[in-house]
C-alpha atoms as a PDB file:
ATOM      1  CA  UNK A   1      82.770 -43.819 -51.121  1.00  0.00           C
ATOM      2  CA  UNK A   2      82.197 -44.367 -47.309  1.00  0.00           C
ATOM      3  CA  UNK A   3      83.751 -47.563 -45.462  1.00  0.00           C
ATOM      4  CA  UNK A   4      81.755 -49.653 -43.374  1.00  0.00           C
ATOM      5  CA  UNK A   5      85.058 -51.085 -42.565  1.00  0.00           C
ATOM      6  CA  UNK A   6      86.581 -48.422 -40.749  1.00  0.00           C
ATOM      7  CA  UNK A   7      83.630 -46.341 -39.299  1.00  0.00           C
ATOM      8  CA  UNK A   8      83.431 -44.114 -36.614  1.00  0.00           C
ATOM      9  CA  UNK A   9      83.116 -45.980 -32.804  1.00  0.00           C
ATOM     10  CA  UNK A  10      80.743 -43.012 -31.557  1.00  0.00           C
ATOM     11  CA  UNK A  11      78.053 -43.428 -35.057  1.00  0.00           C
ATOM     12  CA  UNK A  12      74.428 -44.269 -33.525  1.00  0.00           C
ATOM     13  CA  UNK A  13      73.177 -47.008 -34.948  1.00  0.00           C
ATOM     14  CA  UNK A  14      71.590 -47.119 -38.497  1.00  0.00           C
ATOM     15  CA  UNK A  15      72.044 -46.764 -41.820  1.00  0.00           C
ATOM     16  CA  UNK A  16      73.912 -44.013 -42.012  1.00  0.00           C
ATOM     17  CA  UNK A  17      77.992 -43.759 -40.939  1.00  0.00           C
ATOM     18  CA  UNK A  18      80.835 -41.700 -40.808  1.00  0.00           C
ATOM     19  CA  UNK A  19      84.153 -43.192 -41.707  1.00  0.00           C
ATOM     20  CA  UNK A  20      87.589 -42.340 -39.525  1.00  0.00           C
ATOM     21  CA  UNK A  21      88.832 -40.843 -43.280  1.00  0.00           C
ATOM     22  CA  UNK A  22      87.262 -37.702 -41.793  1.00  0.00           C
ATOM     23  CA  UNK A  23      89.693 -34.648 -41.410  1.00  0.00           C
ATOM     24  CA  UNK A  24      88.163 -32.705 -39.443  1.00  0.00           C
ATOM     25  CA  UNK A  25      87.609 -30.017 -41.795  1.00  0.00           C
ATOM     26  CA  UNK A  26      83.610 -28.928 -40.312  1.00  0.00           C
ATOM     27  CA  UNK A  27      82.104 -29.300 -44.163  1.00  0.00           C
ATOM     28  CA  UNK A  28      79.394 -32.002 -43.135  1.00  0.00           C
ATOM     29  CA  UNK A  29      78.373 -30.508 -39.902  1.00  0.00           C
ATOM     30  CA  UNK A  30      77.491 -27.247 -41.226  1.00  0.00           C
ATOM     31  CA  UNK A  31      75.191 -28.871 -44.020  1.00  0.00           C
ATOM     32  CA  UNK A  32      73.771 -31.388 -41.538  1.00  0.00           C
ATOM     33  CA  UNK A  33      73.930 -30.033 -38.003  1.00  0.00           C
ATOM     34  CA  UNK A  34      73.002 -32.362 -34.982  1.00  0.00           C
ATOM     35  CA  UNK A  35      73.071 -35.437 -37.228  1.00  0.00           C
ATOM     36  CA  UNK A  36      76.915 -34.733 -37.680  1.00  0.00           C
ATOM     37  CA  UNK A  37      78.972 -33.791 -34.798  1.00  0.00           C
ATOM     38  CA  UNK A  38      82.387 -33.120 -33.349  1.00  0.00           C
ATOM     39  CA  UNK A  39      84.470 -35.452 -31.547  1.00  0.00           C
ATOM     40  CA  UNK A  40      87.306 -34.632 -28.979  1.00  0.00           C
ATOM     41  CA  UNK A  41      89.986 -34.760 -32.219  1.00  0.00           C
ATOM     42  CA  UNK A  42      87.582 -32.715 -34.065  1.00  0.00           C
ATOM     43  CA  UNK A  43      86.157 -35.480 -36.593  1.00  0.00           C
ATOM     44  CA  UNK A  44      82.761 -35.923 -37.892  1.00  0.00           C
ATOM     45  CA  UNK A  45      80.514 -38.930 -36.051  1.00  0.00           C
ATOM     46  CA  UNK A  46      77.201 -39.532 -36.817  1.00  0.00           C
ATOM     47  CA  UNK A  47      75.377 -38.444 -33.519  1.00  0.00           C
ATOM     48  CA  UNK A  48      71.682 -38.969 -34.758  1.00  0.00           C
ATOM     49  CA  UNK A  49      70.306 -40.748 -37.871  1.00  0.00           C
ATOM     50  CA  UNK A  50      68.037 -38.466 -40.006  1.00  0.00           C
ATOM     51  CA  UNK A  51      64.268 -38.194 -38.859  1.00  0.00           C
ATOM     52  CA  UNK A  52      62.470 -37.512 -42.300  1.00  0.00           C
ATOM     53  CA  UNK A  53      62.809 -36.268 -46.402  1.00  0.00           C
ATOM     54  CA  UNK A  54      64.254 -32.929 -44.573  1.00  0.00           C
ATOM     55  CA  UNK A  55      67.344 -34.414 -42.720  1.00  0.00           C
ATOM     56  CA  UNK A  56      67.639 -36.856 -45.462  1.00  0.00           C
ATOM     57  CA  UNK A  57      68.628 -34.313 -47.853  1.00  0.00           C
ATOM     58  CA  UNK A  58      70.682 -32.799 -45.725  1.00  0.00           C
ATOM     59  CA  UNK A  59      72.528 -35.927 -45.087  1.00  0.00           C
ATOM     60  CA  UNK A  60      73.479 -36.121 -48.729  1.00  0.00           C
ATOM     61  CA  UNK A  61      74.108 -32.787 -48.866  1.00  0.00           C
ATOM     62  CA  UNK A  62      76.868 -33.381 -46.568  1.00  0.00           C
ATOM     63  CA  UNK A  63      78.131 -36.289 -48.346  1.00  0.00           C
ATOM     64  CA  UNK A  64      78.269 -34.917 -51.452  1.00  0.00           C
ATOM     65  CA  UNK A  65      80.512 -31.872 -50.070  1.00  0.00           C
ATOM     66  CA  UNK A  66      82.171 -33.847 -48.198  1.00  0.00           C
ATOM     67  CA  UNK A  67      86.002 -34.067 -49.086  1.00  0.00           C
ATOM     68  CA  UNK A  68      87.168 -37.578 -47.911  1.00  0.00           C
ATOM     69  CA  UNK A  69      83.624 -38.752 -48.852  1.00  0.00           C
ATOM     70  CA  UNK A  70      83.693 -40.168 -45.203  1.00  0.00           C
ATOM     71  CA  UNK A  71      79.593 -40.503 -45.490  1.00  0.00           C
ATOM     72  CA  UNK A  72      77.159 -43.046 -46.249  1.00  0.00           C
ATOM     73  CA  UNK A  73      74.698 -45.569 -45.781  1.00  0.00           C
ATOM     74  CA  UNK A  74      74.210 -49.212 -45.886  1.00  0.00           C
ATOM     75  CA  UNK A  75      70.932 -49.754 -47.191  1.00  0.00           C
ATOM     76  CA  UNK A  76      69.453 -46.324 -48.674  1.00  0.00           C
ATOM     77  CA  UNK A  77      69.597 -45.372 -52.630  1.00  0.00           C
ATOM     78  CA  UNK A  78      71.029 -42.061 -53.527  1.00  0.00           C
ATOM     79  CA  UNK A  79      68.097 -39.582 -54.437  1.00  0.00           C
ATOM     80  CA  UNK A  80      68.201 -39.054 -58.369  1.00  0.00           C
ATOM     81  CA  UNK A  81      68.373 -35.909 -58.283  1.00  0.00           C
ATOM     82  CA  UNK A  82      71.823 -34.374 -56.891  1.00  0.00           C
ATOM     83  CA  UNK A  83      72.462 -32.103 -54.048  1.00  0.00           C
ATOM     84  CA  UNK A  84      74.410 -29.473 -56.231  1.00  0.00           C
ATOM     85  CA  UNK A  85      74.421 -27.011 -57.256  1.00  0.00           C
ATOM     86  CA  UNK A  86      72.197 -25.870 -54.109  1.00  0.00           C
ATOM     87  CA  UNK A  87      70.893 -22.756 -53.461  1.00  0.00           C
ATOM     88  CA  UNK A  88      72.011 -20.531 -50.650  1.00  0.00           C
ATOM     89  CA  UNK A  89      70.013 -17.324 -51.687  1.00  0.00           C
ATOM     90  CA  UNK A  90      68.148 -16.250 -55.189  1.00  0.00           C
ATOM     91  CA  UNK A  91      71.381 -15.381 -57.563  1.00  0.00           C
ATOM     92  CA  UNK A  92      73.771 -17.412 -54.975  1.00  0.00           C
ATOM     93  CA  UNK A  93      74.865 -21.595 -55.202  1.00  0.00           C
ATOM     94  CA  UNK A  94      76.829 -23.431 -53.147  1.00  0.00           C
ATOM     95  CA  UNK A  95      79.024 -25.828 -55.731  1.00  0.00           C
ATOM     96  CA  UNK A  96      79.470 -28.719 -52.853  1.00  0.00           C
ATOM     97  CA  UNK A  97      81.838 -31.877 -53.689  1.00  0.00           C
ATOM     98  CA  UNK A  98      84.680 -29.711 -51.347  1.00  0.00           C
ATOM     99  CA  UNK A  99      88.041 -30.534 -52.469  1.00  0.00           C
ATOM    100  CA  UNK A 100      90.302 -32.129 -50.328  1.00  0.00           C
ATOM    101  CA  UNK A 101      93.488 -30.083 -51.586  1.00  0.00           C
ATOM    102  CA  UNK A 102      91.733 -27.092 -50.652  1.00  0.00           C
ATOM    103  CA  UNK A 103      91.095 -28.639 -47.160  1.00  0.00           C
ATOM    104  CA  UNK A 104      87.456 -28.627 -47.815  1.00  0.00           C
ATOM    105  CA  UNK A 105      87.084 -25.022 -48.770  1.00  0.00           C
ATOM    106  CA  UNK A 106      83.614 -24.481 -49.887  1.00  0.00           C
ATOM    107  CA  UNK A 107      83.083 -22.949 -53.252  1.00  0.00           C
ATOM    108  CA  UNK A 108      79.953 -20.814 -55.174  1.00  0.00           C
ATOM    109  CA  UNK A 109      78.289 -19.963 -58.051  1.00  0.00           C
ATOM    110  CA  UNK A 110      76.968 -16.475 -58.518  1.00  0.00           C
ATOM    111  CA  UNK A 111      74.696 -16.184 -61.245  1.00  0.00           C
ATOM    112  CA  UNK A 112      75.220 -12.889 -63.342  1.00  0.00           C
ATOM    113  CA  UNK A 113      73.696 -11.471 -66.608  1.00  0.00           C
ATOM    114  CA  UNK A 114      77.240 -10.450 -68.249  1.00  0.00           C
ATOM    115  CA  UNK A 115      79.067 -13.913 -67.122  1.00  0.00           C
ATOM    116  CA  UNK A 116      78.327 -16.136 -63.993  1.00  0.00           C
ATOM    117  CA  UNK A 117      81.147 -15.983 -60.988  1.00  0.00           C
ATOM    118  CA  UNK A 118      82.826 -19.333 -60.052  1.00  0.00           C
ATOM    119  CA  UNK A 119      84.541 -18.254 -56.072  1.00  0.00           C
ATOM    120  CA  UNK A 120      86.782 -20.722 -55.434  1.00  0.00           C
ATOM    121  CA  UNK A 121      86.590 -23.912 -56.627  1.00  0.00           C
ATOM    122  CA  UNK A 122      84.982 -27.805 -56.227  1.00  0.00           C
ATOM    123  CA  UNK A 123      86.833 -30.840 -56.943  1.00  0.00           C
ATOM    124  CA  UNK A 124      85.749 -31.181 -61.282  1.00  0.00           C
ATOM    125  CA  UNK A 125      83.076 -33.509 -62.084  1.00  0.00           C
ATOM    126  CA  UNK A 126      81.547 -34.089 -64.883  1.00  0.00           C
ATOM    127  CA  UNK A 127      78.441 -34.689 -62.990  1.00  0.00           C
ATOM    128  CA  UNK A 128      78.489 -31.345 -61.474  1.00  0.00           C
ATOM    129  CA  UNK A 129      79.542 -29.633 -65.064  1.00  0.00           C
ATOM    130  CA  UNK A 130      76.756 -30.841 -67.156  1.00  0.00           C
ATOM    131  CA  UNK A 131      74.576 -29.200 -64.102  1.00  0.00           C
ATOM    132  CA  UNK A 132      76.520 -25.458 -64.298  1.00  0.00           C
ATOM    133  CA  UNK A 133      76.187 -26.036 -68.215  1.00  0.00           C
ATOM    134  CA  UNK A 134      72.163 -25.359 -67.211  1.00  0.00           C
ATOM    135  CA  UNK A 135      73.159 -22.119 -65.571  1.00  0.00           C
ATOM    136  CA  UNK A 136      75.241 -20.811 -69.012  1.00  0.00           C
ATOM    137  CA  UNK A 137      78.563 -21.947 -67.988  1.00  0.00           C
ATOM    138  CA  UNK A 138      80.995 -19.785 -65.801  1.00  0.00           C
ATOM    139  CA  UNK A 139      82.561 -16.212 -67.303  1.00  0.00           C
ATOM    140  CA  UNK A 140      84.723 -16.304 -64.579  1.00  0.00           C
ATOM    141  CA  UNK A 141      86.719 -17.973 -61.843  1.00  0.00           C
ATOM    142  CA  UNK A 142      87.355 -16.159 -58.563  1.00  0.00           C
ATOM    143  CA  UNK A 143      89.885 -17.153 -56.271  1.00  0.00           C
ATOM    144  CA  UNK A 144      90.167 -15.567 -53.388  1.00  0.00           C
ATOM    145  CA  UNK A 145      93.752 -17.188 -52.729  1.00  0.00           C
ATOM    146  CA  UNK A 146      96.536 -19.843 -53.039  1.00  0.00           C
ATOM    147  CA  UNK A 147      95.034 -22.627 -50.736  1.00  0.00           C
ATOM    148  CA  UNK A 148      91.424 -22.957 -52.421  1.00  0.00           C
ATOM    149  CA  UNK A 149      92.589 -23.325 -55.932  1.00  0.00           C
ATOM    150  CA  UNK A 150      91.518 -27.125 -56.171  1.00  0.00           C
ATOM    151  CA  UNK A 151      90.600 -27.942 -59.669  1.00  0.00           C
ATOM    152  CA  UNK A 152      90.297 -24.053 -61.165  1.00  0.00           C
ATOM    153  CA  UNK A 153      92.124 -24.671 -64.183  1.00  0.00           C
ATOM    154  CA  UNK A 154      89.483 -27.274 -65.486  1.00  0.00           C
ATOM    155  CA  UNK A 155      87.006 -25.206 -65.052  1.00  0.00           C
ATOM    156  CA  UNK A 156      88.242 -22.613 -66.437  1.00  0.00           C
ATOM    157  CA  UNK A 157      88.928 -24.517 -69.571  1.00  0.00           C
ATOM    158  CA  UNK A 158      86.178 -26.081 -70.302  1.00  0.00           C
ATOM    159  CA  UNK A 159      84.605 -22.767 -69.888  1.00  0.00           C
ATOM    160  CA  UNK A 160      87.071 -20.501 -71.408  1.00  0.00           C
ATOM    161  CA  UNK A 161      86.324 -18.252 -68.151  1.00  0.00           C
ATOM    162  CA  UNK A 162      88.701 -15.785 -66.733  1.00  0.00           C
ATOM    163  CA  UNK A 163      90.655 -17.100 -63.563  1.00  0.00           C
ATOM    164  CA  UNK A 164      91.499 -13.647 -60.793  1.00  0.00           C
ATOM    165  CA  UNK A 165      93.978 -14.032 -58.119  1.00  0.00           C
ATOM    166  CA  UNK A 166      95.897 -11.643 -56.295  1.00  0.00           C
ATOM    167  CA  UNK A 167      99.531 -11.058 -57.482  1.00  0.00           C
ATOM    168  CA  UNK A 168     100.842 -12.108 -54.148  1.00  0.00           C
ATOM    169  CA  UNK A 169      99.616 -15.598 -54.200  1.00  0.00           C
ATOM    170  CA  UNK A 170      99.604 -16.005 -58.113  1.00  0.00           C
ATOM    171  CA  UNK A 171     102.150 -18.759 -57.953  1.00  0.00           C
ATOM    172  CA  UNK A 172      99.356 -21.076 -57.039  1.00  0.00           C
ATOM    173  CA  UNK A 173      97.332 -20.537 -60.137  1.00  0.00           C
ATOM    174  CA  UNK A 174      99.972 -19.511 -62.966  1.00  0.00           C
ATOM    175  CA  UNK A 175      97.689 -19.987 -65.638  1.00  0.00           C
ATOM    176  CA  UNK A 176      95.425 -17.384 -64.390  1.00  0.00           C
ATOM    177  CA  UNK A 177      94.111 -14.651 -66.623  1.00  0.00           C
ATOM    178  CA  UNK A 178      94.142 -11.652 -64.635  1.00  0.00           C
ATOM    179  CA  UNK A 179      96.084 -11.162 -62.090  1.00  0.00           C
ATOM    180  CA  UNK A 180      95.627  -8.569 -59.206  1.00  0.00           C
ATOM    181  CA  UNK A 181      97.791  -5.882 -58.019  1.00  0.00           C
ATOM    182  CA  UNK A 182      97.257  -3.802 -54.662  1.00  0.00           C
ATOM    183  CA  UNK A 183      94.777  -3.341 -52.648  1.00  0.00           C
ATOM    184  CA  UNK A 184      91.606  -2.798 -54.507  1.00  0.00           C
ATOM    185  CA  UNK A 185      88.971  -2.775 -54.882  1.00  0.00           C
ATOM    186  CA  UNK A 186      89.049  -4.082 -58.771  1.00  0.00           C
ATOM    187  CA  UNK A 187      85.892  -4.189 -60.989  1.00  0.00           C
ATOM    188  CA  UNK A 188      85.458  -8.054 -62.043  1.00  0.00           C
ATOM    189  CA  UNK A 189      82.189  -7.094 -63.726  1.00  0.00           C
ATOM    190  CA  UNK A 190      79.425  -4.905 -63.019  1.00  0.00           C
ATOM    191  CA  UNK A 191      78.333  -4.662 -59.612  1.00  0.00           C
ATOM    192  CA  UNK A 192      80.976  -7.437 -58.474  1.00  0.00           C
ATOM    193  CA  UNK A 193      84.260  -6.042 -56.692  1.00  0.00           C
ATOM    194  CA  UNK A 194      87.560  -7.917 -55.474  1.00  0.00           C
ATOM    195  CA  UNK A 195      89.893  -6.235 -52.903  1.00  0.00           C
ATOM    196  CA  UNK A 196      92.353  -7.351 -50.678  1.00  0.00           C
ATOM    197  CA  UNK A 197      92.309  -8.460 -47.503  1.00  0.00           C
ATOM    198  CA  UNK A 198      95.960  -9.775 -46.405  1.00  0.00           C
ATOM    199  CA  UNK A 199      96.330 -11.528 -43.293  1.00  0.00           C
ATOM    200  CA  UNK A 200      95.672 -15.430 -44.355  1.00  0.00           C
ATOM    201  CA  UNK A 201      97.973 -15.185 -46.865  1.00  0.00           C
ATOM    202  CA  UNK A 202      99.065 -11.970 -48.406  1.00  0.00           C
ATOM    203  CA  UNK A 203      97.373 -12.050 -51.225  1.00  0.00           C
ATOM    204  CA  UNK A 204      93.784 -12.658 -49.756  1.00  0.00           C
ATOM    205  CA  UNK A 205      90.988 -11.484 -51.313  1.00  0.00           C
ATOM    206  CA  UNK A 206      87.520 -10.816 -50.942  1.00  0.00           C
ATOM    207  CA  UNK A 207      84.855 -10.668 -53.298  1.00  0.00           C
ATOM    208  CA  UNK A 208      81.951  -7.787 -52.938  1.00  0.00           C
ATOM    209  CA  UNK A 209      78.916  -8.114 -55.128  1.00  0.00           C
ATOM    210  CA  UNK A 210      75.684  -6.033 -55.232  1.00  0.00           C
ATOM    211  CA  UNK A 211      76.551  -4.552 -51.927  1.00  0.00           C
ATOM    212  CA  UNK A 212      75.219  -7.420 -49.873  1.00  0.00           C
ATOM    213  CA  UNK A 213      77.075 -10.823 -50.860  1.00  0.00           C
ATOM    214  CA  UNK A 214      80.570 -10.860 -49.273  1.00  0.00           C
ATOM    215  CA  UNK A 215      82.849 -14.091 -50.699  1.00  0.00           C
ATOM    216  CA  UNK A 216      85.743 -14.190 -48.035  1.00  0.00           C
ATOM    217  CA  UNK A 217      87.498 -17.137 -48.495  1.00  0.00           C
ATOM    218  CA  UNK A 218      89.565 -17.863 -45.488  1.00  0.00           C
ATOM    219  CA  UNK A 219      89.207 -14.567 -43.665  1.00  0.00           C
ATOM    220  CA  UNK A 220      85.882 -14.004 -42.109  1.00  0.00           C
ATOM    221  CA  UNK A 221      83.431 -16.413 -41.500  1.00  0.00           C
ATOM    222  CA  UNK A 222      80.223 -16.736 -39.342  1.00  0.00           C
ATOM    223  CA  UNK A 223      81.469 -18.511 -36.370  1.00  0.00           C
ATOM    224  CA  UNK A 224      78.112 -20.679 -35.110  1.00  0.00           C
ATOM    225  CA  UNK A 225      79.506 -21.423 -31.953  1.00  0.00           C
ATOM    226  CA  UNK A 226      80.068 -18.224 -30.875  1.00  0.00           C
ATOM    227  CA  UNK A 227      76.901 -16.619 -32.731  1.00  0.00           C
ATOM    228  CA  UNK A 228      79.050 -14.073 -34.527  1.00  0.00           C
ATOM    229  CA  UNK A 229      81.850 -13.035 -37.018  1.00  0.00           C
ATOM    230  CA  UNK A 230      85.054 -14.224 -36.335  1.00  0.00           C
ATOM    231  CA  UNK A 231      88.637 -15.107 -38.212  1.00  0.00           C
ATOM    232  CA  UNK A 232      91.038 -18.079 -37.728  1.00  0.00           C
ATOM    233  CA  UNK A 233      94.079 -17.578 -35.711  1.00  0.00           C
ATOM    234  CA  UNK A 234      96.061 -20.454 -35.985  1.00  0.00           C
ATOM    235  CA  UNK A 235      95.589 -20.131 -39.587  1.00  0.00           C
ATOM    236  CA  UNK A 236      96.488 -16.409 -40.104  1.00  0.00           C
ATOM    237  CA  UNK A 237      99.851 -17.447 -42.085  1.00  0.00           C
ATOM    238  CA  UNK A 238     100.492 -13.582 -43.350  1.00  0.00           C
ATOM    239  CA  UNK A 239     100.134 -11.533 -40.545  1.00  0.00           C
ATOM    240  CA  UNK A 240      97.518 -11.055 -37.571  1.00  0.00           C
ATOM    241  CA  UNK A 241      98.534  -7.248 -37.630  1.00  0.00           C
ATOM    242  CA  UNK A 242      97.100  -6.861 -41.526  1.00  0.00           C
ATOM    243  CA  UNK A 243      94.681  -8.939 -40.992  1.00  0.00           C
ATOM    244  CA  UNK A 244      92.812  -6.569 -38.395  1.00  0.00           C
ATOM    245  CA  UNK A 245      93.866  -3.591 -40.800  1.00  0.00           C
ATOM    246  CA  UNK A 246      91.606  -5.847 -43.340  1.00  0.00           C
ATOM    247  CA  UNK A 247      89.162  -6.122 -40.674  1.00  0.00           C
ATOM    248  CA  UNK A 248      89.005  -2.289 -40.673  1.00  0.00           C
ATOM    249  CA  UNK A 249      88.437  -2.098 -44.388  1.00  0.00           C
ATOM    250  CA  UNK A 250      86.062  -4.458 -44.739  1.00  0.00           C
ATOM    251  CA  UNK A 251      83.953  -2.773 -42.021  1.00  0.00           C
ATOM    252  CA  UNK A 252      83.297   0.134 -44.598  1.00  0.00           C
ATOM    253  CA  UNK A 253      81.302  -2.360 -46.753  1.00  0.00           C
ATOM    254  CA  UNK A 254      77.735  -3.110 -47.078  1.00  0.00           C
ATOM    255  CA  UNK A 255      76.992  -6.772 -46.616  1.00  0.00           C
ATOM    256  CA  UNK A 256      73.836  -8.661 -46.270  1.00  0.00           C
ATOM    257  CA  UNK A 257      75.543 -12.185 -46.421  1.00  0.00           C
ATOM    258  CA  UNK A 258      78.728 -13.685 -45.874  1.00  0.00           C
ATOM    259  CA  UNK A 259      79.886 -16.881 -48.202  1.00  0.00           C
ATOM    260  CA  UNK A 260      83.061 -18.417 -46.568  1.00  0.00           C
ATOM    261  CA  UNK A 261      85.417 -20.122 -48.188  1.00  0.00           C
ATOM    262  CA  UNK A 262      86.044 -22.188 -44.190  1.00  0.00           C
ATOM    263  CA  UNK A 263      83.603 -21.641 -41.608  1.00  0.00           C
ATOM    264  CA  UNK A 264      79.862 -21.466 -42.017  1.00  0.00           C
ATOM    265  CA  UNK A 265      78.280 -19.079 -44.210  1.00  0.00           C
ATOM    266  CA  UNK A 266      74.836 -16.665 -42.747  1.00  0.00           C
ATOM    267  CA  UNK A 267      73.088 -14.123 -43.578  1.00  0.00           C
ATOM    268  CA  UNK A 268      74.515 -11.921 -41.249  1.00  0.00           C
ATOM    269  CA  UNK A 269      72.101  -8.854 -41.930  1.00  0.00           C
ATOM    270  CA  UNK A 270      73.455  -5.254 -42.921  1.00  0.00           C
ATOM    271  CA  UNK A 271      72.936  -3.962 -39.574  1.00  0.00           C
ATOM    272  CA  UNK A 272      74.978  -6.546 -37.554  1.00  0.00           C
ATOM    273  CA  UNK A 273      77.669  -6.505 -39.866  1.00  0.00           C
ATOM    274  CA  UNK A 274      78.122  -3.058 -39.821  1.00  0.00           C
ATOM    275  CA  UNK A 275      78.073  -3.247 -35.968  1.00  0.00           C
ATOM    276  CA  UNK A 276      80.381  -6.389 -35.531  1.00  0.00           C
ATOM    277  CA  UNK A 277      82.547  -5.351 -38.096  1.00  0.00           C
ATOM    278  CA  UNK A 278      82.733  -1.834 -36.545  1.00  0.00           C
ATOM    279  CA  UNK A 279      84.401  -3.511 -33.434  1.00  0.00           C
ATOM    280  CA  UNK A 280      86.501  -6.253 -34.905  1.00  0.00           C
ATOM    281  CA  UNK A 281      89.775  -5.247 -36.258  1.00  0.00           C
ATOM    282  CA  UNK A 282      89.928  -3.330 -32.795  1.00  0.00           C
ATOM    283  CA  UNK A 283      89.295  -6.352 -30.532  1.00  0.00           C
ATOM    284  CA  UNK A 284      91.712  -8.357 -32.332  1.00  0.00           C
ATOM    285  CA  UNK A 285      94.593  -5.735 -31.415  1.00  0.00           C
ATOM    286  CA  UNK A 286      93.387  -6.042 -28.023  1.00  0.00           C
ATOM    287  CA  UNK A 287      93.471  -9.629 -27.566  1.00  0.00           C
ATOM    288  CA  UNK A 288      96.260 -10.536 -29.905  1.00  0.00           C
ATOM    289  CA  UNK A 289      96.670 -13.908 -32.096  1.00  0.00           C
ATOM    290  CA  UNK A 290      97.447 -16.015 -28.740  1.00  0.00           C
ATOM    291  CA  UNK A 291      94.833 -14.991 -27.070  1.00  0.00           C
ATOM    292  CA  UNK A 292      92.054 -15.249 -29.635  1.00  0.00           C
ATOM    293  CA  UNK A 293      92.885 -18.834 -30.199  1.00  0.00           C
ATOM    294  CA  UNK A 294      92.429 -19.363 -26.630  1.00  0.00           C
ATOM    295  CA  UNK A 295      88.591 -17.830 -26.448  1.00  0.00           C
ATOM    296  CA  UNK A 296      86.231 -20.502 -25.537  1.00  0.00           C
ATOM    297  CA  UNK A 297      84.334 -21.748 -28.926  1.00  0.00           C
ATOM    298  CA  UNK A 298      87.383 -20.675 -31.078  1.00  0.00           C
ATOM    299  CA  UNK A 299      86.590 -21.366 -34.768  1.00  0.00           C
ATOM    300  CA  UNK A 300      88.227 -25.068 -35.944  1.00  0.00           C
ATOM    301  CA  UNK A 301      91.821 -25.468 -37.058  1.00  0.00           C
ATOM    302  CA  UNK A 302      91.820 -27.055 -40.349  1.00  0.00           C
ATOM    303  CA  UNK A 303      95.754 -28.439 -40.937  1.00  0.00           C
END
């Protein structure tokens, strides 16, 4: 729950407040931009209260994903219904209630006929359980690699679902089910693909379903400060080298949409992916992993 107590200096007046719990992780301004914004340190302020039942709900959007729960209000009930699982696209959910372990890594639910997809996962809540139980549960857990794990075991069990990771970040999630080796990509079920992507972390992995929903976890994202596709330098952990290669592979995919597990997700459109994508294993040779981190509107560093 927000504190009054210790919120923000820069929050406009109102009801509604950010607390200095924030980390900085980008979550609530990407469900609630120009009410949330940035400081110089990169934490959350609240810059505008909400101006009708639109930016209300996007208000609690945010403060349900939020990871610190850093947001609230002093005088305004929470809506009865909640604000997940909310829908990004027919067939795709965003899972909110970010985990802070995972840094705030935003997680989905993918509804399928043979077994719904679970990429990445939200802090467990029975709350937010009882609401996937009206979807038919979860046949399977997706992670795409060892710093997004969060609460994927209880999920798992109290679904019986299968939990993927990639061999080379399996340590994170030893009771998973199936565990990937190489390079991919790997059926998961039909029409849904998982193939590796090193450069975060070696085992990185992407998720490809229907050819036009990419789950990428931590290594592309829709950078909305610079208006297009980007990665994370400060965070590529593995290597900036493979993660270009990965660049280059995932440029030979179809993809409408791209779900992040950091950054901000957008549908993208097959025709600018294809042509960003084309171009953006071969900039980031160019450039290098100094230099990219220097570009003007670099993506955040989460820590």
């Amino acid at each position: 729950m927000a504190r009054l107590d210790s919120a923000h200096p820069d929050n406009v007046e109102g009801p509604w407040f950010v607390d200095t719990r924030c980390i900085g992780c980008d979550v609530a301004r990407h469900w609630a931009p120009g009410l949330i914004e940035m400081d110089s340190d990169g934490r959350s302020y609240l810059a505008r209260q909400p101006n009708g039942p639109e930016e209300s709900a996007a208000l609690w959007r945010a403060a349900e994903a939020c990871p610190t729960q850093s947001i609230g209000n002093m005088e305004i009930r929470r809506p009865r219904e909640p604000s997940f699982p909310h829908q990004m696209t027919p067939g795709v959910w965003a899972l909110g209630h970010n985990a802070r372990s995972s840094f705030g890594a935003h997680s989905y639910l993918v509804e399928r006929p043979d077994g719904n997809l679970m990429v990445d996962s939200p802090r467990y809540l029975r709350s937010l359980a009882e609401r996937i139980d009206d979807f038919g549960g979860i046949g399977h857990v997706l992670l795409s690699h060892r710093d997004d794990v969060a609460d994927a075991d209880k999920w798992a069990e109290r679904y019986g679902a299968q939990v993927w990771i990639h061999a080379a970040d399996a340590d994170a999630a030893p009771y998973a089910t199936v565990v990937l080796e190489g390079t991919g990509p790997t059926q998961v079920s039909p029409g849904a693909a998982a193939i590796q992507v090193p450069g975060h972390t070696e085992g990185s992995v992407v998720f490809h379903i229907d050819n036009r929903w990419l789950f990428t976890g931590d290594t592309l994202h829709w950078n909305h400060r610079r208006g297009e596709l980007d990665v994370t330098p400060e965070q590529t952990f593995y290597s900036w080298a493979a993660l270009a290669d990965s660049m280059d592979r995932l440029s030979a995919l179809r993809a409408e949409w791209v779900f992040p597990g950091h950054g901000m997700w957008h549908q993208v459109g097959a025709e600018l992916y294809a042509a960003q994508m084309a171009r953006l294993g071969a900039d980031m040779r160019q450039v290098g992993q100094a230099g990219w981190a220097r570009r003007p509107d670099a993506a955040f560093n989460w820590e």
